[in-house]
Protein backbone atom coordinates (compact mmCIF):
# COMPACT_ATOMS: atom_id res chain seq x y z
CA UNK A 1 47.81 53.34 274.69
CA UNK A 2 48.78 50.20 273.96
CA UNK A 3 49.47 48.37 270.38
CA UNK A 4 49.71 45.29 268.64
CA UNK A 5 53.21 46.47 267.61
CA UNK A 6 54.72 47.07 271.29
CA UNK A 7 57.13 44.56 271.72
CA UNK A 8 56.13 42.59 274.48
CA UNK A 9 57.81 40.10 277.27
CA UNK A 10 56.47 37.68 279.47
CA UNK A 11 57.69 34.15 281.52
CA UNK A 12 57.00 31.20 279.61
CA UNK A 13 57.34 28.22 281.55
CA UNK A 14 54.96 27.29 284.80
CA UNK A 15 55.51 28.96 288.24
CA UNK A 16 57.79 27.32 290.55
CA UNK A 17 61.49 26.09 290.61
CA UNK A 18 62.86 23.81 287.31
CA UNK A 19 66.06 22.83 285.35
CA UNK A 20 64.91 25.46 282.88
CA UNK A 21 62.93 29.25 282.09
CA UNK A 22 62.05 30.74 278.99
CA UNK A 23 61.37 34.15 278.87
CA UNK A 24 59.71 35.41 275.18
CA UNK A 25 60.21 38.94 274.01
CA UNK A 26 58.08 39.38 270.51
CA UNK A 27 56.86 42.60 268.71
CA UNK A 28 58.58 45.79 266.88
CA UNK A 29 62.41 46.18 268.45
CA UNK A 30 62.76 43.08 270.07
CA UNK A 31 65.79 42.37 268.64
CA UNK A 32 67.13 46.05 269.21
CA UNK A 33 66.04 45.17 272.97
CA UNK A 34 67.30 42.11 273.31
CA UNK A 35 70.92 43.33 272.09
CA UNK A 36 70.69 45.77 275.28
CA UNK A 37 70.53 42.67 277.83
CA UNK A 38 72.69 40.11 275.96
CA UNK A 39 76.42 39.66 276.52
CA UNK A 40 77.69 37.45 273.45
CA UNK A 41 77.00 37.35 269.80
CA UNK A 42 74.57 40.45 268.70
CA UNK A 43 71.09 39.32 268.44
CA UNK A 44 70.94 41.48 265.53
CA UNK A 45 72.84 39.72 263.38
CA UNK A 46 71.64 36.19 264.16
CA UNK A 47 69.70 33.99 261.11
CA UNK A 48 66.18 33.04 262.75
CA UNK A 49 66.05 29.37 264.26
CA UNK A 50 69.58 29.48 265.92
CA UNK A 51 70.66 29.54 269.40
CA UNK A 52 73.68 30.99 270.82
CA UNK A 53 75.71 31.00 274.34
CA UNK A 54 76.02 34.03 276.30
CA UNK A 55 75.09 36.07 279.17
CA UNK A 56 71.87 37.91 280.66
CA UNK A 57 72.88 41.39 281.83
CA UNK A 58 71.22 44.61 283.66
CA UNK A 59 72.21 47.41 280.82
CA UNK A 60 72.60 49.67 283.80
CA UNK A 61 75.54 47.80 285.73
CA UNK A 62 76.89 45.28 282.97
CA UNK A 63 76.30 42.40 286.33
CA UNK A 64 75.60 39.53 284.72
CA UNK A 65 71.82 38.07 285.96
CA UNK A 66 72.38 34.70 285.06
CA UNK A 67 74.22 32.58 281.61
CA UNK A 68 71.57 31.14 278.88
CA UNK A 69 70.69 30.30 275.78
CA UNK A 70 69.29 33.05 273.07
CA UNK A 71 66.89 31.89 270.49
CA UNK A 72 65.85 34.22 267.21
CA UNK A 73 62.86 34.26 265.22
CA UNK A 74 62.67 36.52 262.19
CA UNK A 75 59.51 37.68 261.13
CA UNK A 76 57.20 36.62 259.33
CA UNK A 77 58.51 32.74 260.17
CA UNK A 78 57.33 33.22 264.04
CA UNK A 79 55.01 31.91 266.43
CA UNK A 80 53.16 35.42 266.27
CA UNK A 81 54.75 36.63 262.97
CA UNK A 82 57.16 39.25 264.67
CA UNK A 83 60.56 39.29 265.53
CA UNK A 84 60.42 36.60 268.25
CA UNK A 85 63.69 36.19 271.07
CA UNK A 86 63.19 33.42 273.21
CA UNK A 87 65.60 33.37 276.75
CA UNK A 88 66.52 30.14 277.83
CA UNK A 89 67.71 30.65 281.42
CA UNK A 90 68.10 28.27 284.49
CA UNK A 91 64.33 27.82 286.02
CA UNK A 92 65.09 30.03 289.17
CA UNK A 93 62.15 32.40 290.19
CA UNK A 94 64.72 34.51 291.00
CA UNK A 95 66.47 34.66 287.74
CA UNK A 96 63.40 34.59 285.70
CA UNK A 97 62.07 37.90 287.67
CA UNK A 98 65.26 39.78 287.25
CA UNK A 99 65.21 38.97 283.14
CA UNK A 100 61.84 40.23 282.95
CA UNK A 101 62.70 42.94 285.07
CA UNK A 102 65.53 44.24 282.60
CA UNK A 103 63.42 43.76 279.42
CA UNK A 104 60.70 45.96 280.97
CA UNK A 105 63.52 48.49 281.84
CA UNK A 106 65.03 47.91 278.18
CA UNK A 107 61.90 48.85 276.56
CA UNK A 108 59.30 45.78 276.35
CA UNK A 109 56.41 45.88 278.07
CA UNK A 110 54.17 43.23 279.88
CA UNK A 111 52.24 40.63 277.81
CA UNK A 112 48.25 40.12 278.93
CA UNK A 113 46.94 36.64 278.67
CA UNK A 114 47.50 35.03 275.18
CA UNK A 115 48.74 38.31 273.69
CA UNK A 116 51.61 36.39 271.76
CA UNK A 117 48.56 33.72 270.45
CA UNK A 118 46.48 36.95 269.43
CA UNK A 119 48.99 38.37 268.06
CA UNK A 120 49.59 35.26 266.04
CA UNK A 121 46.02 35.42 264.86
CA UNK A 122 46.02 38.86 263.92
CA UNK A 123 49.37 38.23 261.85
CA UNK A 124 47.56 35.28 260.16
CA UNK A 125 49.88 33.04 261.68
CA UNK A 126 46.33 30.92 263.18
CA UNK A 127 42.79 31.31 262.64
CA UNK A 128 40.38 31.39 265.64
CA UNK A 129 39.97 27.81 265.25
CA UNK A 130 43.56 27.02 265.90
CA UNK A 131 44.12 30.09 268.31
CA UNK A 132 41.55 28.12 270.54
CA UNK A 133 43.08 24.84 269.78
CA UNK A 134 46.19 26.23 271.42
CA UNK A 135 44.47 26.93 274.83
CA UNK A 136 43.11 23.13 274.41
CA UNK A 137 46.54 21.78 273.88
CA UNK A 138 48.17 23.76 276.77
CA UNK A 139 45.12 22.43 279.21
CA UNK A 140 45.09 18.74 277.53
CA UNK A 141 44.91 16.57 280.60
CA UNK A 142 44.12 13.58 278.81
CA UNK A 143 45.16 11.54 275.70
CA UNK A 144 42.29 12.27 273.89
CA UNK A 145 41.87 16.12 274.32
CA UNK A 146 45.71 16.27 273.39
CA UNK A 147 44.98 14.62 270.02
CA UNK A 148 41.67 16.61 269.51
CA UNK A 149 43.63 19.69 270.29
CA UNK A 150 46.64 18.94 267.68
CA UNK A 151 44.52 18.07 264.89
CA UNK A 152 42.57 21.54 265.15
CA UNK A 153 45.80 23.01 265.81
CA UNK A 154 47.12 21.87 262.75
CA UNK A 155 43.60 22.77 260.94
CA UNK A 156 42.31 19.59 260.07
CA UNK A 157 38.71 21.36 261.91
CA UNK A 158 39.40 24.45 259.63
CA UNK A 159 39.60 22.78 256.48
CA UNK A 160 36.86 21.09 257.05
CA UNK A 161 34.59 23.83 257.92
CA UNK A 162 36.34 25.71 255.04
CA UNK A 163 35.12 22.88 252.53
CA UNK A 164 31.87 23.31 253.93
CA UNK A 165 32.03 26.77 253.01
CA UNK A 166 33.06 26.32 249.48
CA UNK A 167 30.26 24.28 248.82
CA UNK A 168 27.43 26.60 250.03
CA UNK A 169 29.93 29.35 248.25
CA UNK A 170 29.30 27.46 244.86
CA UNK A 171 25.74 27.07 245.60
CA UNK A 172 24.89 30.61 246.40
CA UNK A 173 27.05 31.86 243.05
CA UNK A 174 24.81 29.33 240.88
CA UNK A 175 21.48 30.59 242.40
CA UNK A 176 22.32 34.25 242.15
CA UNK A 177 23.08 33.80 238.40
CA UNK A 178 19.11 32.25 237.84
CA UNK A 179 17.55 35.11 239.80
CA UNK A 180 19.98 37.76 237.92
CA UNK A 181 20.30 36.40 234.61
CA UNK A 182 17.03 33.64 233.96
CA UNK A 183 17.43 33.99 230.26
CA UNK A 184 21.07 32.97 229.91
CA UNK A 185 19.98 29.63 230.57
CA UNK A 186 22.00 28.75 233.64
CA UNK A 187 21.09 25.16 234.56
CA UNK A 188 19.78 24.94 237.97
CA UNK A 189 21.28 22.91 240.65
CA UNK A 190 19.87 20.34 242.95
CA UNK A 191 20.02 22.95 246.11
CA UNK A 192 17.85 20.37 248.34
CA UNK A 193 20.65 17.85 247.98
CA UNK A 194 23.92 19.93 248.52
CA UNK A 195 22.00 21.23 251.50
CA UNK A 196 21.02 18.27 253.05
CA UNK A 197 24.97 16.86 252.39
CA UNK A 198 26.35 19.82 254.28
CA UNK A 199 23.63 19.77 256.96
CA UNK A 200 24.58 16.22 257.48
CA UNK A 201 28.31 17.49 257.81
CA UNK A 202 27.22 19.76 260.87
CA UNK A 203 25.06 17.43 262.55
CA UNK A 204 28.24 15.21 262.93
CA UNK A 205 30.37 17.78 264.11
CA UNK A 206 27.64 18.54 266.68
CA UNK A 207 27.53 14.80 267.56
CA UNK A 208 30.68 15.06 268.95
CA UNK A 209 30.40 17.82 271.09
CA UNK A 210 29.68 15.96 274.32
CA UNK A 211 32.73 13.81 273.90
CA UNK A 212 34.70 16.62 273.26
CA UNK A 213 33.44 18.63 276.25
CA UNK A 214 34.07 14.92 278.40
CA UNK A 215 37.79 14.69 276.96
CA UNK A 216 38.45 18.66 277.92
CA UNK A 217 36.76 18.56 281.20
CA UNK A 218 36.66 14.51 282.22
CA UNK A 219 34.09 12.60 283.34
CA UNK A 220 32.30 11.57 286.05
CA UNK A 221 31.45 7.56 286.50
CA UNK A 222 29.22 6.68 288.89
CA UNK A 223 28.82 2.76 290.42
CA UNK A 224 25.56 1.86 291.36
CA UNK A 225 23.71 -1.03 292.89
CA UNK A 226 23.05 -3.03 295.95
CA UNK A 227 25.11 -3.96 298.66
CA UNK A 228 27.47 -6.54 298.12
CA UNK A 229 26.85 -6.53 294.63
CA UNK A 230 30.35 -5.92 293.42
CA UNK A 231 30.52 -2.68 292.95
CA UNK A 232 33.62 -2.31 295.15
CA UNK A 233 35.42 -5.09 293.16
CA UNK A 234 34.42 -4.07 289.68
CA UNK A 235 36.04 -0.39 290.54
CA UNK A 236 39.18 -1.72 291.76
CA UNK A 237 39.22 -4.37 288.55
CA UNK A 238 38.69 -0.86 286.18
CA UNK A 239 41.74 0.80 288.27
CA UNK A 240 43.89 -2.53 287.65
CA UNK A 241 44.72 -2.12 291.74
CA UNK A 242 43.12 -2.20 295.31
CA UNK A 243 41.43 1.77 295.77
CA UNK A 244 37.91 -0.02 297.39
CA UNK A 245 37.67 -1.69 300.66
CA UNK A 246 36.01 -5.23 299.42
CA UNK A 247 34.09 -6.90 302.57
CA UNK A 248 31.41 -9.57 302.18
CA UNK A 249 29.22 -7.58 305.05
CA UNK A 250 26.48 -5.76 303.58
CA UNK A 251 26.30 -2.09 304.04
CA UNK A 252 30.52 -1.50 304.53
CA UNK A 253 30.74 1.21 302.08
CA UNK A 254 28.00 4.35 303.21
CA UNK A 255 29.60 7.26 301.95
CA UNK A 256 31.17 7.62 298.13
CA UNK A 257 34.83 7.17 297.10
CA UNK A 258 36.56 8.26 294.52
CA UNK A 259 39.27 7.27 292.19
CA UNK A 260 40.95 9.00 288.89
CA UNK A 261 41.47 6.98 285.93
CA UNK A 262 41.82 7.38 282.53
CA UNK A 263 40.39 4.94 280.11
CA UNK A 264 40.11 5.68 275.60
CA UNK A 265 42.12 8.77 276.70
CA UNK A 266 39.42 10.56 278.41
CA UNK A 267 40.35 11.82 282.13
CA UNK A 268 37.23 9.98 284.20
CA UNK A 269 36.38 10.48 288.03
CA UNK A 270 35.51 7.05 289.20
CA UNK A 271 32.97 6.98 292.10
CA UNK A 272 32.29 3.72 294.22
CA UNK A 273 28.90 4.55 296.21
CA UNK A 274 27.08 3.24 299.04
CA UNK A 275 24.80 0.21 298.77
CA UNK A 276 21.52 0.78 297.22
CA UNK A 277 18.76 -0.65 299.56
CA UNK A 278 16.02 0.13 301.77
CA UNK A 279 17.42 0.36 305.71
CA UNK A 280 16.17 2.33 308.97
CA UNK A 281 19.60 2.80 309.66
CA UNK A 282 19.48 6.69 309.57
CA UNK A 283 23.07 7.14 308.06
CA UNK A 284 23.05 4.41 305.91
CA UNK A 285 20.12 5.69 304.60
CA UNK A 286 21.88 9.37 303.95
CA UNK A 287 24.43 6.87 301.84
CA UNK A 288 21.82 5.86 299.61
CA UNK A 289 20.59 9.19 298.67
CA UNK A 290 23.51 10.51 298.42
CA UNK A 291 24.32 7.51 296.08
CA UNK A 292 21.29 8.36 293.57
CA UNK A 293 21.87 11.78 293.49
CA UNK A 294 25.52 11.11 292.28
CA UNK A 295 24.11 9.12 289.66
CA UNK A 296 21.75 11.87 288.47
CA UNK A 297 24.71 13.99 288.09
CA UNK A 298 27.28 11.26 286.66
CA UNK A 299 28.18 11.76 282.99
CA UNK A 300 27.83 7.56 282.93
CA UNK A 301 26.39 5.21 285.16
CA UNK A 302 27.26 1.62 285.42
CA UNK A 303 24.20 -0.11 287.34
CA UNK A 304 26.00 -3.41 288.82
CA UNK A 305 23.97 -6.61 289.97
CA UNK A 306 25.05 -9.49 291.60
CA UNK A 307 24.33 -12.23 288.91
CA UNK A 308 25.06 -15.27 291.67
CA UNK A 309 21.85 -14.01 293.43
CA UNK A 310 17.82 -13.63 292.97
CA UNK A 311 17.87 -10.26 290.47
CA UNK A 312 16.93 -7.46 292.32
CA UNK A 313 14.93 -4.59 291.39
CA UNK A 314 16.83 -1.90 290.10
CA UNK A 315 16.33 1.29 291.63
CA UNK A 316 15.57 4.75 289.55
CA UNK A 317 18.88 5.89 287.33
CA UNK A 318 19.04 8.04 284.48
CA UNK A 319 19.01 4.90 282.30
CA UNK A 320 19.52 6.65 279.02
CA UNK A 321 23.12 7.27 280.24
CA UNK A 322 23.28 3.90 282.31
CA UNK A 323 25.35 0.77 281.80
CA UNK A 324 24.20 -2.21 283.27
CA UNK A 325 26.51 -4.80 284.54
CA UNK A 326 25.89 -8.48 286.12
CA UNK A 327 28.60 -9.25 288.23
CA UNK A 328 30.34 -12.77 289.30
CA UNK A 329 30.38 -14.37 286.48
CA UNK A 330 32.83 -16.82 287.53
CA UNK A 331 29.95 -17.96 289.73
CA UNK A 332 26.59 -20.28 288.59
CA UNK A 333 23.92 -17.47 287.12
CA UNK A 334 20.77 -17.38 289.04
CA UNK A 335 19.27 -15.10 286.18
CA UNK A 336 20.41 -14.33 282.59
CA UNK A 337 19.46 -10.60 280.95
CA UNK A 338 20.63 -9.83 277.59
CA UNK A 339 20.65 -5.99 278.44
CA UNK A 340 23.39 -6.69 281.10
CA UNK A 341 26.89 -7.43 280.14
CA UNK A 342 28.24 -10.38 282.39
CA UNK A 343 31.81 -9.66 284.36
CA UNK A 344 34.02 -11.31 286.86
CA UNK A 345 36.11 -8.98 288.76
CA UNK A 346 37.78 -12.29 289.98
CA UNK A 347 39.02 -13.87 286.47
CA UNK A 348 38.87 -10.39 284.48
CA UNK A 349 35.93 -12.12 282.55
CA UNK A 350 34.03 -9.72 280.40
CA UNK A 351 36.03 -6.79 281.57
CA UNK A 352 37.13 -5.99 277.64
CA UNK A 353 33.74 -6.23 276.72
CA UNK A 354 32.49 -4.11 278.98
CA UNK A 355 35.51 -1.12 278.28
CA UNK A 356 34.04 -1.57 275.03
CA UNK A 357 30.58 -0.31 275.62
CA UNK A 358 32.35 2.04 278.10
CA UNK A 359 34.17 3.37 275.25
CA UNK A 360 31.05 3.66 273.18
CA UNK A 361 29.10 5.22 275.59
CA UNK A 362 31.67 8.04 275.96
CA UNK A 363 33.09 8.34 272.50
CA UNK A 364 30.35 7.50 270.14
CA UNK A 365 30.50 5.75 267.14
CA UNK A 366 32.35 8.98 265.58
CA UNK A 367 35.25 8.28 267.39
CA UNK A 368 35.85 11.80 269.51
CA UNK A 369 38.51 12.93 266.99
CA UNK A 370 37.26 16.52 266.92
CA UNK A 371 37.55 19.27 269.74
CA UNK A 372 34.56 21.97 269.81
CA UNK A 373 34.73 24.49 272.05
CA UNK A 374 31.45 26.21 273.53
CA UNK A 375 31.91 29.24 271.40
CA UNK A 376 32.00 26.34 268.24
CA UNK A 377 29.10 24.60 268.79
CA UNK A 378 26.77 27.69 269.33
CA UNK A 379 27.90 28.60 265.45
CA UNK A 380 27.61 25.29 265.14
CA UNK A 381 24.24 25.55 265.96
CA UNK A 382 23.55 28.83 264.21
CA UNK A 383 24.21 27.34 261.21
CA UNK A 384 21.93 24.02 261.68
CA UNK A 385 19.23 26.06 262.11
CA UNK A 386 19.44 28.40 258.88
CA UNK A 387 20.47 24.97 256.79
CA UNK A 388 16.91 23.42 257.76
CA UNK A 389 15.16 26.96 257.18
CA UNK A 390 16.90 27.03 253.36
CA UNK A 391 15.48 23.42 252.80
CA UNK A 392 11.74 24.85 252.66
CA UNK A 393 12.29 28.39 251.02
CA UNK A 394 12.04 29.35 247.23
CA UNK A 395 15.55 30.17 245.56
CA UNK A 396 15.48 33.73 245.91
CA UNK A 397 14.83 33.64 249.96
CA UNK A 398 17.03 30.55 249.97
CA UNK A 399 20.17 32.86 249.01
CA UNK A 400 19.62 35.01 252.11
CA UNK A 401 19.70 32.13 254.37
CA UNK A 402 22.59 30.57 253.00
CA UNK A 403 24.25 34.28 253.65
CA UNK A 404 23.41 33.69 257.18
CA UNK A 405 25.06 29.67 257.14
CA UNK A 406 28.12 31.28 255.58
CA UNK A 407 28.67 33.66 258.24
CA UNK A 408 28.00 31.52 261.00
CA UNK A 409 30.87 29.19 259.40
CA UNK A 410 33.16 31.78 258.91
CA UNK A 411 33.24 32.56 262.57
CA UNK A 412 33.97 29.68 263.69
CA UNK A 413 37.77 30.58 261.82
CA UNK A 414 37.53 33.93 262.80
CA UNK A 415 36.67 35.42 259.00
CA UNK A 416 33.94 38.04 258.37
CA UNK A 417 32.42 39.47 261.13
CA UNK A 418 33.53 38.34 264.39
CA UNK A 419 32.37 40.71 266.94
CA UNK A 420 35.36 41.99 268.94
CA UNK A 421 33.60 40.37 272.81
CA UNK A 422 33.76 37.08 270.93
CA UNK A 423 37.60 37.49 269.87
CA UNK A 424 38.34 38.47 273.47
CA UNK A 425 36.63 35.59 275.29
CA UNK A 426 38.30 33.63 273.55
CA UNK A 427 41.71 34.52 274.80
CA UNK A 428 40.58 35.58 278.04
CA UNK A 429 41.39 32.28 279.48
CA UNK A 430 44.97 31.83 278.20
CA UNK A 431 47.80 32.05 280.41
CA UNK A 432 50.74 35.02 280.67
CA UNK A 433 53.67 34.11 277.95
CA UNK A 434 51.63 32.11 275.35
């Protein structure tokens, strides 16, 4: 049976070959363990926070597996709040298996994925909040889910939500003195307004939870217009180098290309499509559905028309998540559209102007500052819900929906009840060793 007290060993560091490995070994004995596989100073009697020089041994033979660095935690000052030893090693697969191999025969036993972070939780080393902040951090592929990640990490999302709490606390306190105790004259509060303020506190968190779902998982950007309107150009002006084959013969590109970039911090998938036009060229005509229906699933769409020439009519995009761009600008305008931002691939004109309402369109006017993770906004949500119910009840119904706000925001850090399936899919997606 296994317990949250086993001490418990696992590879840090990625798969593969590097300069350096880290094995951790956490939990109840780990520094009696650790003393059975260490040649050098005694683990035992090291201060937490230093390192010292020795060697990796089998207990069995006394052969020395490989020479490293030993680093202590005392408990409670720990990533997980145990007795934490952390084995520096050389990055061999080799020497990394044979470690683990002699902590397992020492006494430790196996992590599962993000044991030492739920262990930390448990401990009350993180709240659920942070705990899934840490996942965020590790899979951080761009700038922005980095910094969302780190700020929840460090609980800038918690206090916020705990603040919320504390309010509808307060609230909930003053209303159950009226109902209980109407003749000790207990002045009532205005309950529409503080619930309105904290509704409008959770409607902003919620407004960020597309950017925070594009800076975790990318985005897709999808180029669309007619042949030879500069869509090839304009993609290759975004990357800052030649991806696109640029040809002034219509109907060059008929298939999609794509091209990674990262612009505001946010990982984005940049596609370059075929020409949109009508053709009885069979497989040119394959290009141009296939071109639409990549806009229909694009996160963003930037529709691009050739400025220099008669406008054209633009063909059917999901325009509430469509940009529209007239290109050549560095060329006389044959048309002028306020609702189209003017850019020259050629000169770089407008190209800042246009990152702008590229930024805007992915990051809102909020900024994207805040990760929320699925599991988040559906409390999230919860909680919106029961804040717009309490607006139209009478006091003494308006307690028991503010009861059902207050849990909602107390499992979004893990507090009150938090079924155990929720806890658990959390961590389910963490790696072995963190």
């Amino acid at each position: 049976m296994r317990s949250l007290r086993d001490p418990i060993c696992a590879v840090a560091t990625p798969p593969g070959k590097g300069a350096i490995g880290v094995v951790r070994l956490s939990g109840e004995g780990a520094l009696e363990i650790a003393a059975r596989v260490w040649r050098g100073k005694d683990p035992r009697g090291l201060k937490g926070g230093r390192f010292t020089l020795g060697e990796v041994v089998d207990p069995k033979t006394g052969e020395a597996i490989d020479q490293a660095l030993l680093l202590v935690f005392r408990a409670p000052r720990s990533y997980t709040g145990e007795d934490l030893v952390e084995f520096h090693t050389h990055g061999s697969p080799a020497v990394l298996r044979r470690v683990l191999e002699v902590l397992l025969e020492a006494g430790a036993r196996l992590a599962g994925p993000g044991e030492f972070t739920f262990r930390a939780y448990m401990n009350g080393k993180l709240d659920l909040a942070q705990a899934e902040a840490v996942l965020a951090l590790v899979e951080a592929e761009g700038e922005l889910a980095r910094r969302q990640a780190l700020r929840a990490l460090e609980g800038a999302f918690s206090r916020k939500i705990e603040a919320l709490e504390q309010r509808l606390l307060d609230l909930l306190a003053h209303i159950q003195a009226l109902l209980d105790y109407p003749e000790e004259g207990v002045e009532p509060l205005e309950a529409e307004r503080t619930l309105r303020e904290v509704l409008a506190e959770v409607e902003a968190l919620l407004a960020q939870a597309r950017t925070s779902r594009l800076a975790q998982k990318g985005a897709r950007l999808a180029l669309i217009g007619a042949p030879n309107a500069g869509k090839s150009s304009l993609l290759n002006a975004l990357l800052g180098y030649e991806r696109a084959l640029v040809s002034p013969i219509p109907g060059t590109t008929r298939d999609y290309l794509e091209a990674p970039l990262e612009l505001f911090g946010i990982p984005l998938v940049a596609v370059d499509t075929a020409g949109v036009r009508e053709t009885e060229d069979p497989v040119e005509r394959m290009g141009v559905e296939r071109a639409l229906g990549i806009a229909e699933e694009a996160d963003l769409v930037l529709y691009v028309a050739d400025r220099s020439l008669p406008k054209p009519t633009p063909p059917p995009l999901p325009w509430e998540r469509t940009l529209k761009v007239a290109t050549k600008a560095d060329l006389p305008p044959a048309w002028e559209d306020p609702a189209f931002i003017p850019v020259s691939s050629l000169t770089g004109e407008g190209l800042d102007r246009l990152k702008e309402a590229l930024k805007e369109a992915l990051l809102g006017k909020e900024g994207g500052e805040v990760l929320l993770t699925e599991r988040q906004v559906e409390a999230l949500l919860r909680a919106r819900e029961r804040l717009k119910e309490a607006l139209g009840l009478p006091q003494d119904l308006m307690g028991l929906a503010l009861e059902e706000v207050l849990e909602a925001l107390a499992s979004l850090r893990g507090e009150g009840r938090v079924a155990e399936a929720v806890v658990a899919r959390v961590f389910q997606n963490f790696c072995v060793g963190k």
